[in-house]
Each structure stands twice: as structure tokens, then as C-alpha cells.
PDB file of N, CA and C in Angstrom:
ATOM      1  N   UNK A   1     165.235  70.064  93.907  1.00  0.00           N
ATOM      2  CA  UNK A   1     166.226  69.713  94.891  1.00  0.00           C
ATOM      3  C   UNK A   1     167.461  69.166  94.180  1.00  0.00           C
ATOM      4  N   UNK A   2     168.551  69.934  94.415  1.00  0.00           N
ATOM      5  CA  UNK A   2     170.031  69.244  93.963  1.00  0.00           C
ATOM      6  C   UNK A   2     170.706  68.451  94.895  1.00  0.00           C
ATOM      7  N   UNK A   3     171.348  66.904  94.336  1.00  0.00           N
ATOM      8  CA  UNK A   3     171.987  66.238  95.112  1.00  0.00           C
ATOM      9  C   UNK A   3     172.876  66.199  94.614  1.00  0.00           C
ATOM     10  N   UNK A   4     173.882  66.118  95.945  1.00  0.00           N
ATOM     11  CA  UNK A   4     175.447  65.886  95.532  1.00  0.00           C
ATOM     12  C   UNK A   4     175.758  64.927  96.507  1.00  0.00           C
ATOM     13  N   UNK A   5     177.019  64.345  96.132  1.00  0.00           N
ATOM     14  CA  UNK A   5     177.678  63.608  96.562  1.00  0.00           C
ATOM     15  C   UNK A   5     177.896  64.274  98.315  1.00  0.00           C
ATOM     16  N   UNK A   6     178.628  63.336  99.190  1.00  0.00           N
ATOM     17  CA  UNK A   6     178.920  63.630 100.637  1.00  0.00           C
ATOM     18  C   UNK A   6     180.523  64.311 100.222  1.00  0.00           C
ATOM     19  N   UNK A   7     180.708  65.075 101.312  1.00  0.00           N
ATOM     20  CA  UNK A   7     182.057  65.882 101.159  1.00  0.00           C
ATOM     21  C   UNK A   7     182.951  64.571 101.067  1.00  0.00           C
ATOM     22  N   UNK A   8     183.092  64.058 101.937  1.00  0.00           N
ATOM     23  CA  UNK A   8     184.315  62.418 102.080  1.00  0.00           C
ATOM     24  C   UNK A   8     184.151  61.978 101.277  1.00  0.00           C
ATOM     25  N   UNK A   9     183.456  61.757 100.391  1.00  0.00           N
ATOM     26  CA  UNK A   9     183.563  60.590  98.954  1.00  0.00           C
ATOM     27  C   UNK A   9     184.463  60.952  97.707  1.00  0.00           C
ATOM     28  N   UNK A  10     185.315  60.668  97.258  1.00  0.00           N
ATOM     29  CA  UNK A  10     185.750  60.914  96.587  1.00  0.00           C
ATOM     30  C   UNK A  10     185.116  60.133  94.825  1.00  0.00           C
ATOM     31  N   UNK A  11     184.669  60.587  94.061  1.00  0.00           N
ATOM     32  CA  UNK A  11     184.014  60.157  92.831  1.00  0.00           C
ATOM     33  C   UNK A  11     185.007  59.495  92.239  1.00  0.00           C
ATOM     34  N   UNK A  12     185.821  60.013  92.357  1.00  0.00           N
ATOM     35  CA  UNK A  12     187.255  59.197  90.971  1.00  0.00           C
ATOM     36  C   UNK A  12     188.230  58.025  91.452  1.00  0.00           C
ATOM     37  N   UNK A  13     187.988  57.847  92.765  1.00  0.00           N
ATOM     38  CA  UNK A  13     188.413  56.766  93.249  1.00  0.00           C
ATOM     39  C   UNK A  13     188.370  55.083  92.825  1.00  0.00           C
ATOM     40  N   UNK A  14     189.545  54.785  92.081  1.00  0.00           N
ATOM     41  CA  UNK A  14     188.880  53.261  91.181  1.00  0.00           C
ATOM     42  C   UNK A  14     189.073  52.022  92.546  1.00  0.00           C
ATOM     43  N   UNK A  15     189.496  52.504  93.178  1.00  0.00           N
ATOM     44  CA  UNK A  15     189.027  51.127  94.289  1.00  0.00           C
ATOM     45  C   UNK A  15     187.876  50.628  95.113  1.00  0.00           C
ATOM     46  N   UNK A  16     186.920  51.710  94.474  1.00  0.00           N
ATOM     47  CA  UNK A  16     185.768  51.327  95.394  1.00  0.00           C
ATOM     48  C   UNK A  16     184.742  51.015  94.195  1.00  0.00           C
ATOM     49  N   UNK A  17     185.348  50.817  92.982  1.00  0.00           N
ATOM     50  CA  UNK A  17     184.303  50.231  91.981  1.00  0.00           C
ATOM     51  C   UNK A  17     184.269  48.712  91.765  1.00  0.00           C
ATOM     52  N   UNK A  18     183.368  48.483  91.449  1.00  0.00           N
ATOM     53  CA  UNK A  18     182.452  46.941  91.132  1.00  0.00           C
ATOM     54  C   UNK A  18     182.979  46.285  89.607  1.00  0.00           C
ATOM     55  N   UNK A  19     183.601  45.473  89.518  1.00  0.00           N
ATOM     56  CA  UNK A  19     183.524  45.215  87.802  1.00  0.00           C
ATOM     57  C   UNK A  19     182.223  44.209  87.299  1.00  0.00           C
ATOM     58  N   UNK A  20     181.648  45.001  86.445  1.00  0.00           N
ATOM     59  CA  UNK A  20     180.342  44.502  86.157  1.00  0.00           C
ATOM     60  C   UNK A  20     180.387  43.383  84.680  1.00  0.00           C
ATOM     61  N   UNK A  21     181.630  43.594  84.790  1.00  0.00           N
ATOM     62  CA  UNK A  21     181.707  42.279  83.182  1.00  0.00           C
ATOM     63  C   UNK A  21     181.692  40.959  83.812  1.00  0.00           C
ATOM     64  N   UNK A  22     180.893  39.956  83.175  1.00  0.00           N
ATOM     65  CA  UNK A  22     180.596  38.820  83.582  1.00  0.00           C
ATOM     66  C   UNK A  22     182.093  38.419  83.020  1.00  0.00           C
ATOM     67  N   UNK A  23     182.770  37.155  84.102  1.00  0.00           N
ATOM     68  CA  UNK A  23     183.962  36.580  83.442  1.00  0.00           C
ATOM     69  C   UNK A  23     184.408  35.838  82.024  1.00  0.00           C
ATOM     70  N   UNK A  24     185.047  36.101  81.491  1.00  0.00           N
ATOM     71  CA  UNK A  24     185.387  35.055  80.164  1.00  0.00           C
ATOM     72  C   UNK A  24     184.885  33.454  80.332  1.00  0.00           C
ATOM     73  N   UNK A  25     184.284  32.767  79.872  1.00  0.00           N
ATOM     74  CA  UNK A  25     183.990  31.151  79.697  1.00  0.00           C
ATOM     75  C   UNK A  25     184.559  30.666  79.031  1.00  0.00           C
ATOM     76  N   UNK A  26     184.850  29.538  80.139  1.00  0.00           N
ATOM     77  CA  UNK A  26     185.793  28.629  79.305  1.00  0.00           C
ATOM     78  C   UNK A  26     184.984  27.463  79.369  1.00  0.00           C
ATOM     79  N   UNK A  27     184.870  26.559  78.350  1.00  0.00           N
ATOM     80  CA  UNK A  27     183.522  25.427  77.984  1.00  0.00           C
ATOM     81  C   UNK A  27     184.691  24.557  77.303  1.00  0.00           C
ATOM     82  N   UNK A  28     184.982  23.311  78.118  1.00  0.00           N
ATOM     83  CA  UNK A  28     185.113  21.696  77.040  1.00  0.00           C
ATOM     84  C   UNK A  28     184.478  21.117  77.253  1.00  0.00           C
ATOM     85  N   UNK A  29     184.236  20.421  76.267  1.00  0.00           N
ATOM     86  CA  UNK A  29     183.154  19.273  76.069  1.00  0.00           C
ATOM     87  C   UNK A  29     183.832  17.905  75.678  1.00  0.00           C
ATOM     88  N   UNK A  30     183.548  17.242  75.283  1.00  0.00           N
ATOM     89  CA  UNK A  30     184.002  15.580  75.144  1.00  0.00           C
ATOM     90  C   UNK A  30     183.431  14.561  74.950  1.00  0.00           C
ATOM     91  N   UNK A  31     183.464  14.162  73.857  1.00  0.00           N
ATOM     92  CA  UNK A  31     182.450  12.951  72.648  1.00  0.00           C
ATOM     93  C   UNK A  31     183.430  11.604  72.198  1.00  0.00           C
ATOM     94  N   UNK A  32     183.468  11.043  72.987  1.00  0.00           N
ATOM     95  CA  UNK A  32     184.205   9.792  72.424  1.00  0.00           C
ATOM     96  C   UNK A  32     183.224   8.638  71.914  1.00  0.00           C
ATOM     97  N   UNK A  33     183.552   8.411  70.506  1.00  0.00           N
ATOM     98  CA  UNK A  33     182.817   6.567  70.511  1.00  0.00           C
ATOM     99  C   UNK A  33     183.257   5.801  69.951  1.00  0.00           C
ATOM    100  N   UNK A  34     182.972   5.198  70.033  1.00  0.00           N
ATOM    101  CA  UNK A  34     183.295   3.638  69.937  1.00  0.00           C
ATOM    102  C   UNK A  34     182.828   2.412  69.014  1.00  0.00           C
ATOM    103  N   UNK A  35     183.304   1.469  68.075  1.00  0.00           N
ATOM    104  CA  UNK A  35     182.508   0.933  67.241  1.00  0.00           C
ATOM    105  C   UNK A  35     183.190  -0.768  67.846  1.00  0.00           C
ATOM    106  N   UNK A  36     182.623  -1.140  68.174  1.00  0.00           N
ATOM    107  CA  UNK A  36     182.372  -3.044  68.681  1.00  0.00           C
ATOM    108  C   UNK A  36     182.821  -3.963  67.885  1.00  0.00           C
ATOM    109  N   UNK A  37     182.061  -3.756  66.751  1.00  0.00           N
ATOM    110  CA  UNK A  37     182.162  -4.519  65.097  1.00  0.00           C
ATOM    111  C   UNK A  37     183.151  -5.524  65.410  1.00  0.00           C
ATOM    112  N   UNK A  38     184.424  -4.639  65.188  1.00  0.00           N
ATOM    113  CA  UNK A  38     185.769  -5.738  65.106  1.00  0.00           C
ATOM    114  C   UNK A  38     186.041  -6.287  66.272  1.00  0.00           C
ATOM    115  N   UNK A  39     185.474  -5.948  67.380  1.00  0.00           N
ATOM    116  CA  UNK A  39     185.465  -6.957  68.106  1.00  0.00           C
ATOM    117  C   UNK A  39     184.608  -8.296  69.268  1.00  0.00           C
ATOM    118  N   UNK A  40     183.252  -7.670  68.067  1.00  0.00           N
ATOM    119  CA  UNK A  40     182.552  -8.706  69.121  1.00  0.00           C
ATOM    120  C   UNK A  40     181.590  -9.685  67.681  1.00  0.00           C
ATOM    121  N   UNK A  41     181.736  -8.784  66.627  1.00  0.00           N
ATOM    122  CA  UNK A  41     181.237  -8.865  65.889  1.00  0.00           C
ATOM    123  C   UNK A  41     179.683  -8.521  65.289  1.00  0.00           C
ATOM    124  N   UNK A  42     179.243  -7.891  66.545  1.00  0.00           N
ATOM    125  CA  UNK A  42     177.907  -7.217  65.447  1.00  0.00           C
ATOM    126  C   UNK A  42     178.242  -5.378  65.970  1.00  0.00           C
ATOM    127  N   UNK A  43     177.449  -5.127  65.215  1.00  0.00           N
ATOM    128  CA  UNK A  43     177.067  -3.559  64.790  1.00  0.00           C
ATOM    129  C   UNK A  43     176.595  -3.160  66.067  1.00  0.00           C
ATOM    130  N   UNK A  44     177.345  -2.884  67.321  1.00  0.00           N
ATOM    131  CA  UNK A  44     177.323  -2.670  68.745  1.00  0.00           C
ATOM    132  C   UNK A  44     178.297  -0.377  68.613  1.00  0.00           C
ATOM    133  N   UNK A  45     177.312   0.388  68.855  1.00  0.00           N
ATOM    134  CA  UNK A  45     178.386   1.302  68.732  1.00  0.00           C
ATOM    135  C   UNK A  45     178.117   1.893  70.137  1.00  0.00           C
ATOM    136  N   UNK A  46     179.217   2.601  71.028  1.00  0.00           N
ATOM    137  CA  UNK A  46     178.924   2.796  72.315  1.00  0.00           C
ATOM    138  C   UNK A  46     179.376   4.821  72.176  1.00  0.00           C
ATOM    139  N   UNK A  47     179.040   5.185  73.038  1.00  0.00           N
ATOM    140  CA  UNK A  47     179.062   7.077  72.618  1.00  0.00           C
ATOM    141  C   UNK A  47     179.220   7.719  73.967  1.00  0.00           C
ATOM    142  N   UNK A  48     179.491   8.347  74.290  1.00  0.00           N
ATOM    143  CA  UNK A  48     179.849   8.985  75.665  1.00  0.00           C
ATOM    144  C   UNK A  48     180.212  10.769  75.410  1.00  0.00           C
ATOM    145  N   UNK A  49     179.321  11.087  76.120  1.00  0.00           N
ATOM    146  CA  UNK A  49     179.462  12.759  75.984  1.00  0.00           C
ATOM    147  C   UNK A  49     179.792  13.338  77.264  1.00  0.00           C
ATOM    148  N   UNK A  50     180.901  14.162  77.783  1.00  0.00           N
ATOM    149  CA  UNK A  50     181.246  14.548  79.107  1.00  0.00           C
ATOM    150  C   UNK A  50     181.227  16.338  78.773  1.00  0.00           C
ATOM    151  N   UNK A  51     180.339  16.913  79.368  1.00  0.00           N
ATOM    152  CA  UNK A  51     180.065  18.071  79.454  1.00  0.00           C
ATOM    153  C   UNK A  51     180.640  18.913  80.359  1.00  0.00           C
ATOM    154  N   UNK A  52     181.256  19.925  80.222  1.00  0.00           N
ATOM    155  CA  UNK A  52     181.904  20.791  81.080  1.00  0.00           C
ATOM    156  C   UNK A  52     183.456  20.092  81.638  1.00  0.00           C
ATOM    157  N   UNK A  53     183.955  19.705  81.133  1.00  0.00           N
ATOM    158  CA  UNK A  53     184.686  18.516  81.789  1.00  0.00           C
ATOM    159  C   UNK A  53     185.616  19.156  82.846  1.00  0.00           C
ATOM    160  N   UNK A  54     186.038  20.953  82.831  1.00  0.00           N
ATOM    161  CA  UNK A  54     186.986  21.571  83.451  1.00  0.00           C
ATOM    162  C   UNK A  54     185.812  21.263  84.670  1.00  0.00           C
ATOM    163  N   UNK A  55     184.924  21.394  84.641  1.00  0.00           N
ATOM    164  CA  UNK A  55     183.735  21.369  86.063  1.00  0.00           C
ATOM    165  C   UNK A  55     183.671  22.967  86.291  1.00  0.00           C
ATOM    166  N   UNK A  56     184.271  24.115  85.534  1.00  0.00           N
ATOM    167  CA  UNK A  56     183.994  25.474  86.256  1.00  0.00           C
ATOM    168  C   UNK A  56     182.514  25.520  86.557  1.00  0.00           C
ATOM    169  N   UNK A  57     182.412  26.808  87.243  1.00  0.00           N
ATOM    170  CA  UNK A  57     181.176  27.409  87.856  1.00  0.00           C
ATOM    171  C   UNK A  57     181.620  28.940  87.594  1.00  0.00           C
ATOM    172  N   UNK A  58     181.470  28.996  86.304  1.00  0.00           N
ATOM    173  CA  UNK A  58     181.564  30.278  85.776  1.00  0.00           C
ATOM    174  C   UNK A  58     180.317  31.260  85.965  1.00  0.00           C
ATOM    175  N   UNK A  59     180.324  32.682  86.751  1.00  0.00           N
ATOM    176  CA  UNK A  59     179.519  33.184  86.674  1.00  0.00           C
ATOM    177  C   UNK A  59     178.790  33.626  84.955  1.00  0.00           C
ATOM    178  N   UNK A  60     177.624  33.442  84.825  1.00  0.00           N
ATOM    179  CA  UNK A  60     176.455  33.865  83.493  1.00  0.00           C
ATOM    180  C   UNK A  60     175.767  35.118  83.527  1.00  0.00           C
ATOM    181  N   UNK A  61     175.538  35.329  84.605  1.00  0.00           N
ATOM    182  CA  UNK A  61     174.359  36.768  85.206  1.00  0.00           C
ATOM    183  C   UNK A  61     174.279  37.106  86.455  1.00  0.00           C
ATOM    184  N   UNK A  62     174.436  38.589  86.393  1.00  0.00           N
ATOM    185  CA  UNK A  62     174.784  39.023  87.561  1.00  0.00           C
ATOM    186  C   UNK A  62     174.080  40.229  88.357  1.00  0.00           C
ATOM    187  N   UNK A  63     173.048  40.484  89.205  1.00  0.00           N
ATOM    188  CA  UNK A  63     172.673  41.012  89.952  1.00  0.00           C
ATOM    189  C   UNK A  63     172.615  42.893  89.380  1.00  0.00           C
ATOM    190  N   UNK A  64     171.890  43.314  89.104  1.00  0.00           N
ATOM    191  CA  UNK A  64     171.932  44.575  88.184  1.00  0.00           C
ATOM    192  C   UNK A  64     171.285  45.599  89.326  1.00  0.00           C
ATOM    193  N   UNK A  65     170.618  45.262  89.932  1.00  0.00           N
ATOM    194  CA  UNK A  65     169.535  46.273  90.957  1.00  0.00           C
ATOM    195  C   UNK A  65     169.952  46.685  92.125  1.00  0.00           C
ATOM    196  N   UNK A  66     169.909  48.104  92.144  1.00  0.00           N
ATOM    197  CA  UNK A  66     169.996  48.681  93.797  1.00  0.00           C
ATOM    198  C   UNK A  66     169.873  47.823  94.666  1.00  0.00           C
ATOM    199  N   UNK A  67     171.040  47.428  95.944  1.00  0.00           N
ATOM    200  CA  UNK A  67     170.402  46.800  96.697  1.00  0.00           C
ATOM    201  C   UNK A  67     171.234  45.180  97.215  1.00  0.00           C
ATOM    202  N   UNK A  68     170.564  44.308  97.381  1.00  0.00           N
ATOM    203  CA  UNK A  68     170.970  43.476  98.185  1.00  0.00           C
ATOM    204  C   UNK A  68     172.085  42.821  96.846  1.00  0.00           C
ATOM    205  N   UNK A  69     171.035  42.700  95.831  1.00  0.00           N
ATOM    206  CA  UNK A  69     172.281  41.695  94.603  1.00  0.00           C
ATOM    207  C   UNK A  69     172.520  42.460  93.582  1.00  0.00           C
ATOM    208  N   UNK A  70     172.983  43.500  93.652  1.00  0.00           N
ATOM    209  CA  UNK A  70     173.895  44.269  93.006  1.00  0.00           C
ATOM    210  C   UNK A  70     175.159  43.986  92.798  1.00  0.00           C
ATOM    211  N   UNK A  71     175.872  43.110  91.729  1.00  0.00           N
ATOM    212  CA  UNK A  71     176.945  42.550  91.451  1.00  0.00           C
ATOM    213  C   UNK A  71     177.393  41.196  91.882  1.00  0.00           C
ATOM    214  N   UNK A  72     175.638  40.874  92.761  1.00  0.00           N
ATOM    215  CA  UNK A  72     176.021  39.087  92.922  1.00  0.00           C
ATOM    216  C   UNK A  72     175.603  38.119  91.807  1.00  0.00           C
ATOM    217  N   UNK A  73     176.132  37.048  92.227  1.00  0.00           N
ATOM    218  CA  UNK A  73     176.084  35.753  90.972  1.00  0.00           C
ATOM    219  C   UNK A  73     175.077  35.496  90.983  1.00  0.00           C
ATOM    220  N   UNK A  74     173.853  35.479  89.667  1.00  0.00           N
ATOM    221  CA  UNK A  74     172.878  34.954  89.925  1.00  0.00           C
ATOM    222  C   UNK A  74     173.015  33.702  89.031  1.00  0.00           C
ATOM    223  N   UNK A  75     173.456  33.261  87.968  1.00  0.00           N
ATOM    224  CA  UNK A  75     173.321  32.058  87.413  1.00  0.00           C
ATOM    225  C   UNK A  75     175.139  31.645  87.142  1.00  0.00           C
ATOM    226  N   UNK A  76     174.746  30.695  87.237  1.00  0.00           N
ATOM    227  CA  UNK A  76     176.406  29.575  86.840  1.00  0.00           C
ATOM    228  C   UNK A  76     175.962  28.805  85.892  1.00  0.00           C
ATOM    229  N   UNK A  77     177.225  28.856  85.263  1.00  0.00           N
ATOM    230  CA  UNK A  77     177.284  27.177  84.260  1.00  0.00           C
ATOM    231  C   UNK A  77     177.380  26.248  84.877  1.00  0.00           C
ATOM    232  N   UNK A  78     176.493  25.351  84.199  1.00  0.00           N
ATOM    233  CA  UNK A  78     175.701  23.854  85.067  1.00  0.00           C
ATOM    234  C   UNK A  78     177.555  23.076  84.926  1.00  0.00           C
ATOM    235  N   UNK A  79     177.509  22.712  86.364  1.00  0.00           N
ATOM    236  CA  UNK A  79     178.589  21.795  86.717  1.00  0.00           C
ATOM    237  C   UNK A  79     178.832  20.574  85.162  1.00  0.00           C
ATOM    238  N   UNK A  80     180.061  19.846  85.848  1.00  0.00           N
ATOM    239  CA  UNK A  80     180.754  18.863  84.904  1.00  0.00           C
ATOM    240  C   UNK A  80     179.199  17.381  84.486  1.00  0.00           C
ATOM    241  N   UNK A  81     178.839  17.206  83.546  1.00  0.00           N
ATOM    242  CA  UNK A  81     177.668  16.413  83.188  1.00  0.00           C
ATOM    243  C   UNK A  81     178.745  15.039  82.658  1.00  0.00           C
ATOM    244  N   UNK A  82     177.738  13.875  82.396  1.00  0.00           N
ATOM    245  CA  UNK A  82     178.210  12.621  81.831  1.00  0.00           C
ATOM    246  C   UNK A  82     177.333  12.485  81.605  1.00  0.00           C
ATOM    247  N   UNK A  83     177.350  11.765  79.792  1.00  0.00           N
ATOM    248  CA  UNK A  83     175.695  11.018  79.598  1.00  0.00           C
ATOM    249  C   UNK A  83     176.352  10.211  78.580  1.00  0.00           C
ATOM    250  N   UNK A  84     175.929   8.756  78.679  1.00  0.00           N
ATOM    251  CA  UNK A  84     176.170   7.818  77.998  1.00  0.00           C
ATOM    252  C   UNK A  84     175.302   6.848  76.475  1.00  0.00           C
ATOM    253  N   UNK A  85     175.260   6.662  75.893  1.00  0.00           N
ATOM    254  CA  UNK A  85     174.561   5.920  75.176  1.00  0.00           C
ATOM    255  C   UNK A  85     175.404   4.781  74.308  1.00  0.00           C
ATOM    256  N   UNK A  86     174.198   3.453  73.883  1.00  0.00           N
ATOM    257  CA  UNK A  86     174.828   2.580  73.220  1.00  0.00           C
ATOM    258  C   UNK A  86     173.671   1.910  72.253  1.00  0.00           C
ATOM    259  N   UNK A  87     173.673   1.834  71.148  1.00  0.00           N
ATOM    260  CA  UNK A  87     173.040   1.512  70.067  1.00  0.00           C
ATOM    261  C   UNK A  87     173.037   0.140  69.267  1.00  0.00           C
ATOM    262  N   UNK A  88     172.987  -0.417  68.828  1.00  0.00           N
ATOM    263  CA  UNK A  88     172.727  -1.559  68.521  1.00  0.00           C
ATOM    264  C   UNK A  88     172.075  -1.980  66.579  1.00  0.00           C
ATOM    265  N   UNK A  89     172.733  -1.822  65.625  1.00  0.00           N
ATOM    266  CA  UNK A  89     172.366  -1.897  64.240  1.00  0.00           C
ATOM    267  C   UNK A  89     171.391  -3.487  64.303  1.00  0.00           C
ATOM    268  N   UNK A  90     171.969  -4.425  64.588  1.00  0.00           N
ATOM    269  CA  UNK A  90     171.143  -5.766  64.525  1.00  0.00           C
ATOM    270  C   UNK A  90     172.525  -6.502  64.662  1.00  0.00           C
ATOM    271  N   UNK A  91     172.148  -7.891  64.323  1.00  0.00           N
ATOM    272  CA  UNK A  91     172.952  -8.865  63.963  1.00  0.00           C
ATOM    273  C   UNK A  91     173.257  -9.476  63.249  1.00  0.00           C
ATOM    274  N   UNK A  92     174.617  -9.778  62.476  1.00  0.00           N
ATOM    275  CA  UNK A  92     175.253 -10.102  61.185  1.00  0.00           C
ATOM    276  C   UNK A  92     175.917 -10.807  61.282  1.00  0.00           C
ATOM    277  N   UNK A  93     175.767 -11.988  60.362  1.00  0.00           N
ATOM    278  CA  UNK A  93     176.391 -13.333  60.408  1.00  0.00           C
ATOM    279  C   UNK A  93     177.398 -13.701  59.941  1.00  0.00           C
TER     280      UNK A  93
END
């Protein structure tokens, strides 16, 4: 059995195509720290990491199969994160 296309469809038509390239990522990140020392006087260091900081929701993977999710978003980059830490050497006299 040969299949062809329907008479009305036109094959070469670029407006009825899908773009299947996942978008360009754009990723900042952000590490600031901090050292106490000079001003409290002990070995106090404080660190802060801010992940994603633009906050995109960049599509990652995208729906490949005949059918319902064919060209939908299936994974995003995990939203804007914050995680903190602070350390402590001892105390010096």
C-alpha cells in the first residue's frame, strides 16, 4: 500500500513546521564570601551561593513522540536557588 500526502497539504510549506531545537541557556550563578576576621575578630567566614539568579525556566527536553507531547516542554531548569553557609576556624586570642 502507497501513502501519500492529502491533495490540500502542501509539503514545503515552512509555516506549519515545529522548531525542534531546544532554546539556547543562559545560566548565572553567584558565590560571594565573606571573611569576619577583621572584624569581629575570630576566624568567622560566611559564603552564599545564588543559583540561577536570572530565575529563567528554560526549556531542557522536549516531547519527541507522535501525539499529545510532540514538541511540548518536558523538563525546565530548576528556578532561581539560595543556599547559605557559615563556618567557624575556632578562636584566637
Amino acid at each position: 500500500m502507497r501513502r501519500t500526502a492529502p491533495s490540500n497539504v502542501n509539503l514545503n510549506d515552512p509555516n506549519d513546521d515545529l522548531s525542534l531545537r531546544t532554546p539556547d541557556q543562559q545560566l548565572l550563578n553567584l558565590q560571594v564570601k565573606m571573611l569576619l576576621e577583621p572584624f569581629v575578630g575570630q576566624d568567622i567566614r560566611l559564603s552564599a551561593d545564588i543559583v540561577n539568579v536570572l530565575g529563567l525556566r528554560t526549556v531542557l527536553t522536549q516531547g519527541f513522540r507522535d501525539g499529545q507531547d510532540f514538541g511540548v516542554a518536558l523538563t525546565r531548569q530548576a528556578p532561581f536557588k539560595f543556599a547559605s553557609r557559615s563556618t567557624s576556624a575556632g578562636l584566637r586570642s
